[in-house]
PDB file of N, CA and C in Angstrom:
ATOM      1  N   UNK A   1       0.856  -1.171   0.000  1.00  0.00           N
ATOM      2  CA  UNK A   1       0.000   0.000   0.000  1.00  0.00           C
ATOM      3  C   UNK A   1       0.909   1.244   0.000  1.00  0.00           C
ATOM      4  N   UNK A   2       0.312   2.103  -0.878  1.00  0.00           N
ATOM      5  CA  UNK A   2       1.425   3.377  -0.941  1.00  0.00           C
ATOM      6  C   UNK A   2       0.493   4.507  -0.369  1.00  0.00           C
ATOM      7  N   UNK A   3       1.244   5.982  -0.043  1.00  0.00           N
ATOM      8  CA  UNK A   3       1.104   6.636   0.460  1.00  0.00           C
ATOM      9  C   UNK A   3      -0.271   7.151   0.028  1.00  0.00           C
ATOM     10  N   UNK A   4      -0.772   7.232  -1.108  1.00  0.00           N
ATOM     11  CA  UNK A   4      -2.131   7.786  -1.930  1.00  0.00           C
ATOM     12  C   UNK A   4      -3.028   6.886  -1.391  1.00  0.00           C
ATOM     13  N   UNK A   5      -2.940   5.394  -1.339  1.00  0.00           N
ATOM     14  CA  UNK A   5      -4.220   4.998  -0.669  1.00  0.00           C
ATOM     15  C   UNK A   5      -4.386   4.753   0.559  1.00  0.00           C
ATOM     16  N   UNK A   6      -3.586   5.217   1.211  1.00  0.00           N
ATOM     17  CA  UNK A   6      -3.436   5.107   2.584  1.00  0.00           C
ATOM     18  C   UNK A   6      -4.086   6.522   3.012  1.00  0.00           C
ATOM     19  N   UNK A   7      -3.998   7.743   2.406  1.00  0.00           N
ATOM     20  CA  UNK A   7      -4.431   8.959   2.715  1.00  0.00           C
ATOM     21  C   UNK A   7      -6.087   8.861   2.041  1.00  0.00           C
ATOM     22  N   UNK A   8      -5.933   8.197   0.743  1.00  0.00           N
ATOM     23  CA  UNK A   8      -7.527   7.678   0.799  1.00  0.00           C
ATOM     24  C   UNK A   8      -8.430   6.673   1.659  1.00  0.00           C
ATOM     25  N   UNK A   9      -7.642   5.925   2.343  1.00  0.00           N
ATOM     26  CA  UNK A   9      -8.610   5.425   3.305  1.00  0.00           C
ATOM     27  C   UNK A   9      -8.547   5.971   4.076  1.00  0.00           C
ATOM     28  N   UNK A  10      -8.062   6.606   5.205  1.00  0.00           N
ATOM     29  CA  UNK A  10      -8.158   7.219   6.404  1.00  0.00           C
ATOM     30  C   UNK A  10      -9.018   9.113   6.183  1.00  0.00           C
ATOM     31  N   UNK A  11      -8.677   9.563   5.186  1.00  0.00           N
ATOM     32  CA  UNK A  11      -9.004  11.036   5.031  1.00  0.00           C
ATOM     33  C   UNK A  11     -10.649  10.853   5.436  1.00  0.00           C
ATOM     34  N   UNK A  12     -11.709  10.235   4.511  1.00  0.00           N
ATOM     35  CA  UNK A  12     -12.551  10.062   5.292  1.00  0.00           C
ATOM     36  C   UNK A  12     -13.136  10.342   6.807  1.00  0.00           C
ATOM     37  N   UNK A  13     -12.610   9.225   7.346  1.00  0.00           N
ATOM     38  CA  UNK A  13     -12.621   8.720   8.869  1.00  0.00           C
ATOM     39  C   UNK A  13     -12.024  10.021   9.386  1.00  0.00           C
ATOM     40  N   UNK A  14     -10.941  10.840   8.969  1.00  0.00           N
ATOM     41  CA  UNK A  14     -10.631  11.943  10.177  1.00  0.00           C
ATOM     42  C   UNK A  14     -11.744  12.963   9.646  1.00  0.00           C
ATOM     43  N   UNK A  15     -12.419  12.930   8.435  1.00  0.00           N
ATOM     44  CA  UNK A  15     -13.202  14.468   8.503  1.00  0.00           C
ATOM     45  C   UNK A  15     -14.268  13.893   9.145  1.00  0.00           C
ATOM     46  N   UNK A  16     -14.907  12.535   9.773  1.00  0.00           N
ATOM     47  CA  UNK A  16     -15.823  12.375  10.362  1.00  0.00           C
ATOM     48  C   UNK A  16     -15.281  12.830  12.040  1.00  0.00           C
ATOM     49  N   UNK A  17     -14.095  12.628  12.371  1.00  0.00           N
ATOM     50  CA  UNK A  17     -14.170  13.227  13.436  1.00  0.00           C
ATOM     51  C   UNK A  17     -13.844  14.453  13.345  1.00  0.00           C
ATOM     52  N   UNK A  18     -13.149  14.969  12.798  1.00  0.00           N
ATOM     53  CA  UNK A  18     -13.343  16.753  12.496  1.00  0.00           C
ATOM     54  C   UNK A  18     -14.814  17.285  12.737  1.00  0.00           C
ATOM     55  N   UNK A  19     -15.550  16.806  12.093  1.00  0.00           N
ATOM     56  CA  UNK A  19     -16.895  16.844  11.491  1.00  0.00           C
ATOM     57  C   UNK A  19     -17.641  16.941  13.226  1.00  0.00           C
ATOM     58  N   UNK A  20     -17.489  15.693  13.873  1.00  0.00           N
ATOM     59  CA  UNK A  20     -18.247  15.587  15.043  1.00  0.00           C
ATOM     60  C   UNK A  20     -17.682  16.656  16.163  1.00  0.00           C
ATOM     61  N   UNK A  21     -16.302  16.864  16.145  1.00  0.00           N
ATOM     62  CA  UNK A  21     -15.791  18.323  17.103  1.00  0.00           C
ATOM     63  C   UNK A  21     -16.181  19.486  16.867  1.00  0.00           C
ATOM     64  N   UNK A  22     -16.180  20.000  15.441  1.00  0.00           N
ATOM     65  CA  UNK A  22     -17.094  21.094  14.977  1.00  0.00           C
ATOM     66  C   UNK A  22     -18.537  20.981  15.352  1.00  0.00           C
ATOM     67  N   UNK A  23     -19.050  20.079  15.536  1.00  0.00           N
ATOM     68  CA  UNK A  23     -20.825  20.074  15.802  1.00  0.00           C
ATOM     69  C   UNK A  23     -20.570  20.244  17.269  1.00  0.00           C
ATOM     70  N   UNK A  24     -20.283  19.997  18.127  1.00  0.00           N
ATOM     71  CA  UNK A  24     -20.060  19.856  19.546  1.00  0.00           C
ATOM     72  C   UNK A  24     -19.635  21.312  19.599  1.00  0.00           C
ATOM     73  N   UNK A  25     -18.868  21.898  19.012  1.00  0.00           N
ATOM     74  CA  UNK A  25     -18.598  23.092  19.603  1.00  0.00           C
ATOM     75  C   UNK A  25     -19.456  24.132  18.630  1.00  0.00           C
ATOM     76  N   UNK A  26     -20.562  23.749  17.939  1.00  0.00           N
ATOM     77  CA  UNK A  26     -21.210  24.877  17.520  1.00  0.00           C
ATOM     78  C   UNK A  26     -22.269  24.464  18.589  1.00  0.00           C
ATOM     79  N   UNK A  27     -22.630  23.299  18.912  1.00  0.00           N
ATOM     80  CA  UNK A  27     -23.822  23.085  19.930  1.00  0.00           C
ATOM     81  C   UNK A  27     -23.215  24.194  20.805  1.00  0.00           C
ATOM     82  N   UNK A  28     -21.907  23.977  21.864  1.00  0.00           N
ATOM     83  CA  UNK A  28     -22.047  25.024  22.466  1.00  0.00           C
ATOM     84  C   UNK A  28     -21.613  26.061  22.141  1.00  0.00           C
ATOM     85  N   UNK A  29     -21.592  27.090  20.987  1.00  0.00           N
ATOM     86  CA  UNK A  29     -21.439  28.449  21.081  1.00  0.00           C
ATOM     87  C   UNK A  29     -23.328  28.411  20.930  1.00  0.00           C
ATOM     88  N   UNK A  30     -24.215  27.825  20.581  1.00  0.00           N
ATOM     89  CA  UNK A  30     -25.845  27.696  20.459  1.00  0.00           C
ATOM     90  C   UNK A  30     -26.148  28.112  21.786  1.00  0.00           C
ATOM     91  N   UNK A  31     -25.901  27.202  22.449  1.00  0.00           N
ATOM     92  CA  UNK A  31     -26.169  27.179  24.086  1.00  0.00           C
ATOM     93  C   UNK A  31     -25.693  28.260  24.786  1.00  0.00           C
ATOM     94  N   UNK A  32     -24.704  29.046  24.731  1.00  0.00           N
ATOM     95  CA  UNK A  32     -24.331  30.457  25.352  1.00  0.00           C
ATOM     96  C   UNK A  32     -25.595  31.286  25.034  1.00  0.00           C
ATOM     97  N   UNK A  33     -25.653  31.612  26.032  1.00  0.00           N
ATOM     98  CA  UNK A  33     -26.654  32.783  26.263  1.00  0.00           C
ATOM     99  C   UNK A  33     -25.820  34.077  25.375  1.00  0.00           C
ATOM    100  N   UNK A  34     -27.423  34.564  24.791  1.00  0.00           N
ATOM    101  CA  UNK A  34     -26.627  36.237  24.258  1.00  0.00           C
ATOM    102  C   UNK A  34     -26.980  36.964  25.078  1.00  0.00           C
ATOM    103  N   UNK A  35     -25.893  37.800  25.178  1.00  0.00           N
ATOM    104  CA  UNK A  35     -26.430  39.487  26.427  1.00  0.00           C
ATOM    105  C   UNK A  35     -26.330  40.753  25.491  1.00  0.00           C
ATOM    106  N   UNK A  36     -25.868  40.625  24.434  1.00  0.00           N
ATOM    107  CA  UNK A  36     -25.781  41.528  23.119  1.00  0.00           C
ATOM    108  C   UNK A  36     -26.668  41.315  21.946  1.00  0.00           C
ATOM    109  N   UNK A  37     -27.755  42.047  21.990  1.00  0.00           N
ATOM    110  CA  UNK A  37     -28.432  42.005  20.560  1.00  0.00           C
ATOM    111  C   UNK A  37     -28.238  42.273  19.463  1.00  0.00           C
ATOM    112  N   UNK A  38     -27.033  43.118  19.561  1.00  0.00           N
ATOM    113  CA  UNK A  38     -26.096  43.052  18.338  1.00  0.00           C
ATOM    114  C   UNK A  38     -24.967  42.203  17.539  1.00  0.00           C
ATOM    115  N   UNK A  39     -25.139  41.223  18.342  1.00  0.00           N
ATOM    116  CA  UNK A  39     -24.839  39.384  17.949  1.00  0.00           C
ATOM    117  C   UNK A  39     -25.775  39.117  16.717  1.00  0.00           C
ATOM    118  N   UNK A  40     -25.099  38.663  15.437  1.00  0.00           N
ATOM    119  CA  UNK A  40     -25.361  38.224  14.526  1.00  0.00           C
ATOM    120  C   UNK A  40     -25.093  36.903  13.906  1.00  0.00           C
ATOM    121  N   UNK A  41     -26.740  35.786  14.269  1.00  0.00           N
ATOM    122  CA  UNK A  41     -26.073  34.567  14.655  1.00  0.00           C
ATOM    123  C   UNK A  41     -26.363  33.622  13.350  1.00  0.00           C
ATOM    124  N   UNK A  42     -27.160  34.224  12.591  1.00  0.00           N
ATOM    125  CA  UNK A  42     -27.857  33.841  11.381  1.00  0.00           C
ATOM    126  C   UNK A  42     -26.585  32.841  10.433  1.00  0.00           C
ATOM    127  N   UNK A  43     -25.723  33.707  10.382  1.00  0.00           N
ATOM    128  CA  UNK A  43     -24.476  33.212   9.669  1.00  0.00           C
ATOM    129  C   UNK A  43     -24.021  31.939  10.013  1.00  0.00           C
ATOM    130  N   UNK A  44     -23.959  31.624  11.290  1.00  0.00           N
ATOM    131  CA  UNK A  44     -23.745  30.401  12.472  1.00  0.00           C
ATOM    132  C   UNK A  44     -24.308  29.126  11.822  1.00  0.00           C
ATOM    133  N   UNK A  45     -25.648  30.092  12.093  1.00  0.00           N
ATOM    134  CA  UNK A  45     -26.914  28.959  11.679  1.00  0.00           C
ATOM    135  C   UNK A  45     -26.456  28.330  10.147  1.00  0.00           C
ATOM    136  N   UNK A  46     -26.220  28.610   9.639  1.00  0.00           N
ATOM    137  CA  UNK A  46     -26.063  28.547   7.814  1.00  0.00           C
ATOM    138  C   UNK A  46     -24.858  27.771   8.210  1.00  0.00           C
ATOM    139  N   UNK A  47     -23.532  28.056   8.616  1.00  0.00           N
ATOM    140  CA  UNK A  47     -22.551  27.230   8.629  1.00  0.00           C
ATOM    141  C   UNK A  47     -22.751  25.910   9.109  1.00  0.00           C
ATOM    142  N   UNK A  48     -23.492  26.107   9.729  1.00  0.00           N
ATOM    143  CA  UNK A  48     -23.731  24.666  11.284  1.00  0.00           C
ATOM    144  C   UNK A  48     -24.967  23.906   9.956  1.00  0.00           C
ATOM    145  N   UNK A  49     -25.653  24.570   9.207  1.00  0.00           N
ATOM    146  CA  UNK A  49     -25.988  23.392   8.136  1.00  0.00           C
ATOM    147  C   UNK A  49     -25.646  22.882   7.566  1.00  0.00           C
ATOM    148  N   UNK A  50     -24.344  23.635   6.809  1.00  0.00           N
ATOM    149  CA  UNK A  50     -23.853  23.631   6.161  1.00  0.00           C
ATOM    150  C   UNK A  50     -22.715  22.139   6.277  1.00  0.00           C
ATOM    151  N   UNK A  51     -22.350  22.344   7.201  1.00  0.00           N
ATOM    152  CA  UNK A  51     -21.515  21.339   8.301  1.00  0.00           C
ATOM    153  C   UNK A  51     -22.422  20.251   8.412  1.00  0.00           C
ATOM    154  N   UNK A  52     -23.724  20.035   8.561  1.00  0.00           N
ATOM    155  CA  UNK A  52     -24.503  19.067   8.733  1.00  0.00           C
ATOM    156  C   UNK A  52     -24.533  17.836   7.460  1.00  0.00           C
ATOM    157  N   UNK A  53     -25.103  19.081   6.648  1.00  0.00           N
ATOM    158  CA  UNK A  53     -24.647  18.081   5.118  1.00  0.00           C
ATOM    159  C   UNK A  53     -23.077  17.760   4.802  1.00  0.00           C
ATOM    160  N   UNK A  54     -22.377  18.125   5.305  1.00  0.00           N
ATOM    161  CA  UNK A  54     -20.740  17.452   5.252  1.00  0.00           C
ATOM    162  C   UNK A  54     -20.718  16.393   5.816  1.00  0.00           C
ATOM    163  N   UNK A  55     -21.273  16.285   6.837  1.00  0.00           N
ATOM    164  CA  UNK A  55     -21.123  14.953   8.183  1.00  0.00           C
ATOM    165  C   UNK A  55     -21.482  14.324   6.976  1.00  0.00           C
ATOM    166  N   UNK A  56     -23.854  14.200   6.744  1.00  0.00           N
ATOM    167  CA  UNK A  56     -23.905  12.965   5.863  1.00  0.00           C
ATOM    168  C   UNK A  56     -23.001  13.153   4.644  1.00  0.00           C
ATOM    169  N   UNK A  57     -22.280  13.388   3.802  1.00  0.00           N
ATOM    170  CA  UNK A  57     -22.154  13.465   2.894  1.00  0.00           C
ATOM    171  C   UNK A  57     -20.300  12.353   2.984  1.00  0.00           C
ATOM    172  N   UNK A  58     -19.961  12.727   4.399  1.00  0.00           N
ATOM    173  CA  UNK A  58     -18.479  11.839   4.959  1.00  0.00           C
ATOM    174  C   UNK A  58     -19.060  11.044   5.263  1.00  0.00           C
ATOM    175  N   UNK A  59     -20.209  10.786   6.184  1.00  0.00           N
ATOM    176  CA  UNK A  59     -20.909   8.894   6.362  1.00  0.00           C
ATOM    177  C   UNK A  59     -21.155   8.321   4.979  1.00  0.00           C
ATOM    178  N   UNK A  60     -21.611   8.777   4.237  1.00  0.00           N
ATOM    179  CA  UNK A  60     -22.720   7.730   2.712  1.00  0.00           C
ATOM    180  C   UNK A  60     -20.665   7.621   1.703  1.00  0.00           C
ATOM    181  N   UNK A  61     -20.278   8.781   1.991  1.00  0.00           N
ATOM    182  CA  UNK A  61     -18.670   8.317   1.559  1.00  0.00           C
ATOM    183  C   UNK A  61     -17.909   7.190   2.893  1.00  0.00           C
ATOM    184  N   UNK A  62     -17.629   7.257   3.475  1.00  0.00           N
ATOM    185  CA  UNK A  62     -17.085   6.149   4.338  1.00  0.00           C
ATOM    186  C   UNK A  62     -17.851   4.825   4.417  1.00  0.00           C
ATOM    187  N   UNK A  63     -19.112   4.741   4.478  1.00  0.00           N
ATOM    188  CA  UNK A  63     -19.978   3.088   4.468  1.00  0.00           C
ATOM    189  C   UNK A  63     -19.690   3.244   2.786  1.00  0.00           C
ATOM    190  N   UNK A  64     -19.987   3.900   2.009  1.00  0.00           N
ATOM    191  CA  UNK A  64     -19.537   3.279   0.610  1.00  0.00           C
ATOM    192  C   UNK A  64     -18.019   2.469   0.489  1.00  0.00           C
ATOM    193  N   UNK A  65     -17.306   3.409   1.151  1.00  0.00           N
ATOM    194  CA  UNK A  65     -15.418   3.023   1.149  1.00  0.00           C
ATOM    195  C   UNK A  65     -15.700   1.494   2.232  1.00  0.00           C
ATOM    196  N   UNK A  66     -16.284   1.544   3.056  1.00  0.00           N
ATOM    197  CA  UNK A  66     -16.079   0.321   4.424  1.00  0.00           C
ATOM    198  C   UNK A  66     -16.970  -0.282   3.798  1.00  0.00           C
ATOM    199  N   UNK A  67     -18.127  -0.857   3.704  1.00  0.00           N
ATOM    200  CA  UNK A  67     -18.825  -1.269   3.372  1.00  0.00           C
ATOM    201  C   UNK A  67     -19.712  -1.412   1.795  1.00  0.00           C
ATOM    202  N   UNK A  68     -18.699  -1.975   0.565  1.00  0.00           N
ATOM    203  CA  UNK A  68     -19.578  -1.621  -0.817  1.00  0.00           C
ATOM    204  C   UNK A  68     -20.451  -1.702  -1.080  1.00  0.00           C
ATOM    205  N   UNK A  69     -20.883  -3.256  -0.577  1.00  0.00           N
ATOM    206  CA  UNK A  69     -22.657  -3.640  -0.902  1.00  0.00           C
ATOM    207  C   UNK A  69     -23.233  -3.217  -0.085  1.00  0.00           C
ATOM    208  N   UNK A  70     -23.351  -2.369   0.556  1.00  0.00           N
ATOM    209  CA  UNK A  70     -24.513  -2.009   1.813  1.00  0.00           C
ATOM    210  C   UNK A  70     -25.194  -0.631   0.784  1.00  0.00           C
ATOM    211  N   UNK A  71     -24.821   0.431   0.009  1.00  0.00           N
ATOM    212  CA  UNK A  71     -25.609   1.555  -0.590  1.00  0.00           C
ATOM    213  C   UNK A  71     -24.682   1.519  -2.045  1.00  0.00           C
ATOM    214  N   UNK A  72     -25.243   0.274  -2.453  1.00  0.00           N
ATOM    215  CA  UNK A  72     -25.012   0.326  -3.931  1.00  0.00           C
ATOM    216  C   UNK A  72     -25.731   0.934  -5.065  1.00  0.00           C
ATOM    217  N   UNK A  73     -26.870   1.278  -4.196  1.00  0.00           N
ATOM    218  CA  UNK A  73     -28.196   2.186  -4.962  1.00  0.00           C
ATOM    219  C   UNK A  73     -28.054   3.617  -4.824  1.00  0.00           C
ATOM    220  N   UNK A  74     -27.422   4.735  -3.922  1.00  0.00           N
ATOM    221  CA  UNK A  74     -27.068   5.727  -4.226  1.00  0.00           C
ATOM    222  C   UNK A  74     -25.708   5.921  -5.214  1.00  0.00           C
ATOM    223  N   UNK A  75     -26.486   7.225  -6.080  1.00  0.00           N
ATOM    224  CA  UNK A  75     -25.307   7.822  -7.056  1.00  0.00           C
ATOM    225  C   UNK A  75     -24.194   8.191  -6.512  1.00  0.00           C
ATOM    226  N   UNK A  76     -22.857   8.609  -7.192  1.00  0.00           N
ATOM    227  CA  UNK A  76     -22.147   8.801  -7.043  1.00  0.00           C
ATOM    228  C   UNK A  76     -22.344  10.527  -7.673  1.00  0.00           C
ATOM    229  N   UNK A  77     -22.927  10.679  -8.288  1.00  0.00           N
ATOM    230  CA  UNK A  77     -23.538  12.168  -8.088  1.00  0.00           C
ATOM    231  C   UNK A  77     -24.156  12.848  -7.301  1.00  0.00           C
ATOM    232  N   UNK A  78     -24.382  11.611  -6.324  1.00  0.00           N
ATOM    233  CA  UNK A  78     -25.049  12.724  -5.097  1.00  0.00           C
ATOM    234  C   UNK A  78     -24.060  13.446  -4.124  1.00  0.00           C
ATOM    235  N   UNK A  79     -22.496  13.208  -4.133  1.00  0.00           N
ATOM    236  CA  UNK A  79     -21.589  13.579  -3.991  1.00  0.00           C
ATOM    237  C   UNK A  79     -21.613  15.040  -4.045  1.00  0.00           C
ATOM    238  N   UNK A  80     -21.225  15.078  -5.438  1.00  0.00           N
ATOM    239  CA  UNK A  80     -21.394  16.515  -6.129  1.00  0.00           C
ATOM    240  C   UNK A  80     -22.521  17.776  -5.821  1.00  0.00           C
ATOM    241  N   UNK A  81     -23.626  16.791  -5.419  1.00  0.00           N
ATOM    242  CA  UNK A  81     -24.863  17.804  -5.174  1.00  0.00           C
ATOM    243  C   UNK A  81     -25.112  17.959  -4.030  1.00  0.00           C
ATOM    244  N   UNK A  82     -24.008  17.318  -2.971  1.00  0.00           N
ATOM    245  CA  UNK A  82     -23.842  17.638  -1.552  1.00  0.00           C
ATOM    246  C   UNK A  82     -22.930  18.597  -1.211  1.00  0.00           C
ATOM    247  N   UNK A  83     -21.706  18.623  -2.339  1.00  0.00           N
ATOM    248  CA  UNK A  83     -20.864  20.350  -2.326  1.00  0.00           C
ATOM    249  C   UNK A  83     -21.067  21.135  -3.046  1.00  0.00           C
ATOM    250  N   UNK A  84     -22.418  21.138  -3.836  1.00  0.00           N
ATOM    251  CA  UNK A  84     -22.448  22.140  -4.634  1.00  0.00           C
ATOM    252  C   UNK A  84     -23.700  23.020  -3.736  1.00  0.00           C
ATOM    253  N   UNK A  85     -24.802  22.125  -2.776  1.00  0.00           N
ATOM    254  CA  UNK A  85     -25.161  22.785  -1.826  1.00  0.00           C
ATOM    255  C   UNK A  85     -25.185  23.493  -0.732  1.00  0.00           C
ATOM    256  N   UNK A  86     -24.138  22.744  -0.143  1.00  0.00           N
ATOM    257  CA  UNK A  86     -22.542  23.638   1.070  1.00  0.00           C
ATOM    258  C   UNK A  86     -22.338  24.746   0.283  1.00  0.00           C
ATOM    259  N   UNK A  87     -21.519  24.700  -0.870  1.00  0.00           N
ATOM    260  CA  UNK A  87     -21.171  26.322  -1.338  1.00  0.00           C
ATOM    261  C   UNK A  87     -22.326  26.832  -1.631  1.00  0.00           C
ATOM    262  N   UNK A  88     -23.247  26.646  -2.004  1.00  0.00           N
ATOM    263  CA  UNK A  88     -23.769  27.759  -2.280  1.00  0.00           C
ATOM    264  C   UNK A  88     -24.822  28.229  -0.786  1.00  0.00           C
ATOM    265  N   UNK A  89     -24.874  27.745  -0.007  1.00  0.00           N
ATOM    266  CA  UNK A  89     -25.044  28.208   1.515  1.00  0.00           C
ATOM    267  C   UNK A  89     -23.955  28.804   2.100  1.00  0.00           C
ATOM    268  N   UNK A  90     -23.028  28.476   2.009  1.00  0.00           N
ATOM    269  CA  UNK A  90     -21.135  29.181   2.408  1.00  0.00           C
ATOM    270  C   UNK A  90     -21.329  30.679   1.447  1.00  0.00           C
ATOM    271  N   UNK A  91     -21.790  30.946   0.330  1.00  0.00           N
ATOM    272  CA  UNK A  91     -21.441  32.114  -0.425  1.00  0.00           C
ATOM    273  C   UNK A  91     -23.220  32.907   0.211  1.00  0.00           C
ATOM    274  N   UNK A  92     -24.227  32.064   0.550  1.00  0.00           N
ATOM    275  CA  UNK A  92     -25.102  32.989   0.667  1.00  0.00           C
ATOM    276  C   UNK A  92     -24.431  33.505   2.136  1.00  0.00           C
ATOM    277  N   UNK A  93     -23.633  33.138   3.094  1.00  0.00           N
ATOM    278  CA  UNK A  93     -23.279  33.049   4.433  1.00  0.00           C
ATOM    279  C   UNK A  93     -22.781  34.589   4.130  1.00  0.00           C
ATOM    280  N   UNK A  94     -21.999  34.118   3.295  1.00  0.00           N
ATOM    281  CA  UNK A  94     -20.514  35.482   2.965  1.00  0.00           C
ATOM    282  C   UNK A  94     -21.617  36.602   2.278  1.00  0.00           C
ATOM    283  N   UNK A  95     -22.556  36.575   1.913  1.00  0.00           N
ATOM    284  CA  UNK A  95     -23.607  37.783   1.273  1.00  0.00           C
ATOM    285  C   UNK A  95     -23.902  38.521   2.346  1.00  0.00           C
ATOM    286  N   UNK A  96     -24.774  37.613   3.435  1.00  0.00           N
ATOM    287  CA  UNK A  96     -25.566  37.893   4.162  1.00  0.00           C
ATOM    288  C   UNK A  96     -24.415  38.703   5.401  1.00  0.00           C
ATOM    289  N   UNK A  97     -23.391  38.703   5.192  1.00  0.00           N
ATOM    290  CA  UNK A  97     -22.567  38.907   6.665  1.00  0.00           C
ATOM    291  C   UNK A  97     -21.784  40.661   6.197  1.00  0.00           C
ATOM    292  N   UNK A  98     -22.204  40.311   4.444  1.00  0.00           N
ATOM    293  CA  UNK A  98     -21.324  41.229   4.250  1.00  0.00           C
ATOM    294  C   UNK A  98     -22.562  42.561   4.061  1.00  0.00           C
ATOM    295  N   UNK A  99     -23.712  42.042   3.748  1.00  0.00           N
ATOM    296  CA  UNK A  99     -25.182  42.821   4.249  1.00  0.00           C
ATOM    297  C   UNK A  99     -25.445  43.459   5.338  1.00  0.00           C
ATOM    298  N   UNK A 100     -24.682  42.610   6.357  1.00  0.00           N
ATOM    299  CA  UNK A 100     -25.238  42.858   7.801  1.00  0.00           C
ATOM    300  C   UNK A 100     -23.887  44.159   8.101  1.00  0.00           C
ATOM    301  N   UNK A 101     -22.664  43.601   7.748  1.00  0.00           N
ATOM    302  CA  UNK A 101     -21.491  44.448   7.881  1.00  0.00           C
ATOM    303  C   UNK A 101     -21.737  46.113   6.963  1.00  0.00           C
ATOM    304  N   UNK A 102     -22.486  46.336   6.420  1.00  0.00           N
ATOM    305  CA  UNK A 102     -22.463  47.415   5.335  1.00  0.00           C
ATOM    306  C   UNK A 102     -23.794  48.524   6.375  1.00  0.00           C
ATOM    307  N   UNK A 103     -24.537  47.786   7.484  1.00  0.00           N
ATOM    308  CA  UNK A 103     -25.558  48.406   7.921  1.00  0.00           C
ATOM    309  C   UNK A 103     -24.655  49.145   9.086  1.00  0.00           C
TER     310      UNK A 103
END
């Protein structure tokens, strides 16, 4: 085994735990109380979805990689239409912040 598929099997598996430390720590910046109403959390919200569809999108990629015959019936285009929905929630993020920044 050489270095390329060795970084292809494991890359996976670490953005699932990447994936689960980022959710844990957006749960708690959620959970902090605001004392400033001039906290703008909307953006948060959008990332932390955004992040949501990454998780499934690293599970249905890792049980495909660990497991072949278990979701032999999803596309391999649904890939694509899982980062093409992240960005374009990531660029409405960067609109909306740069909306809020201009007020």
């Amino acid at each position: 085994m050489n270095v390329g598929e060795a970084i292809t099997l494991t890359a996976p598996l670490y953005n699932l735990a990447f994936i689960l430390i980022a959710l844990f720590l957006f749960a708690k910046l959620f959970k902090t109380p605001i004392h400033d109403r001039r906290v703008y959390q909307k953006p948060w919200k959008l990332i932390f979805f955004a992040m949501i569809l990454f998780f499934i999108e690293e599970t249905i990629i890792t049980i495909r990689m660990l497991f072949p015959a278990t979701i032999d019936y999803l596309p391999l285009s649904l890939d694509g239409f899982f980062e093409l929905v992240m960005l374009m929630v990531i660029l409405y993020t960067i609109l909306l912040q740069y909306e809020h920044n201009k007020k």
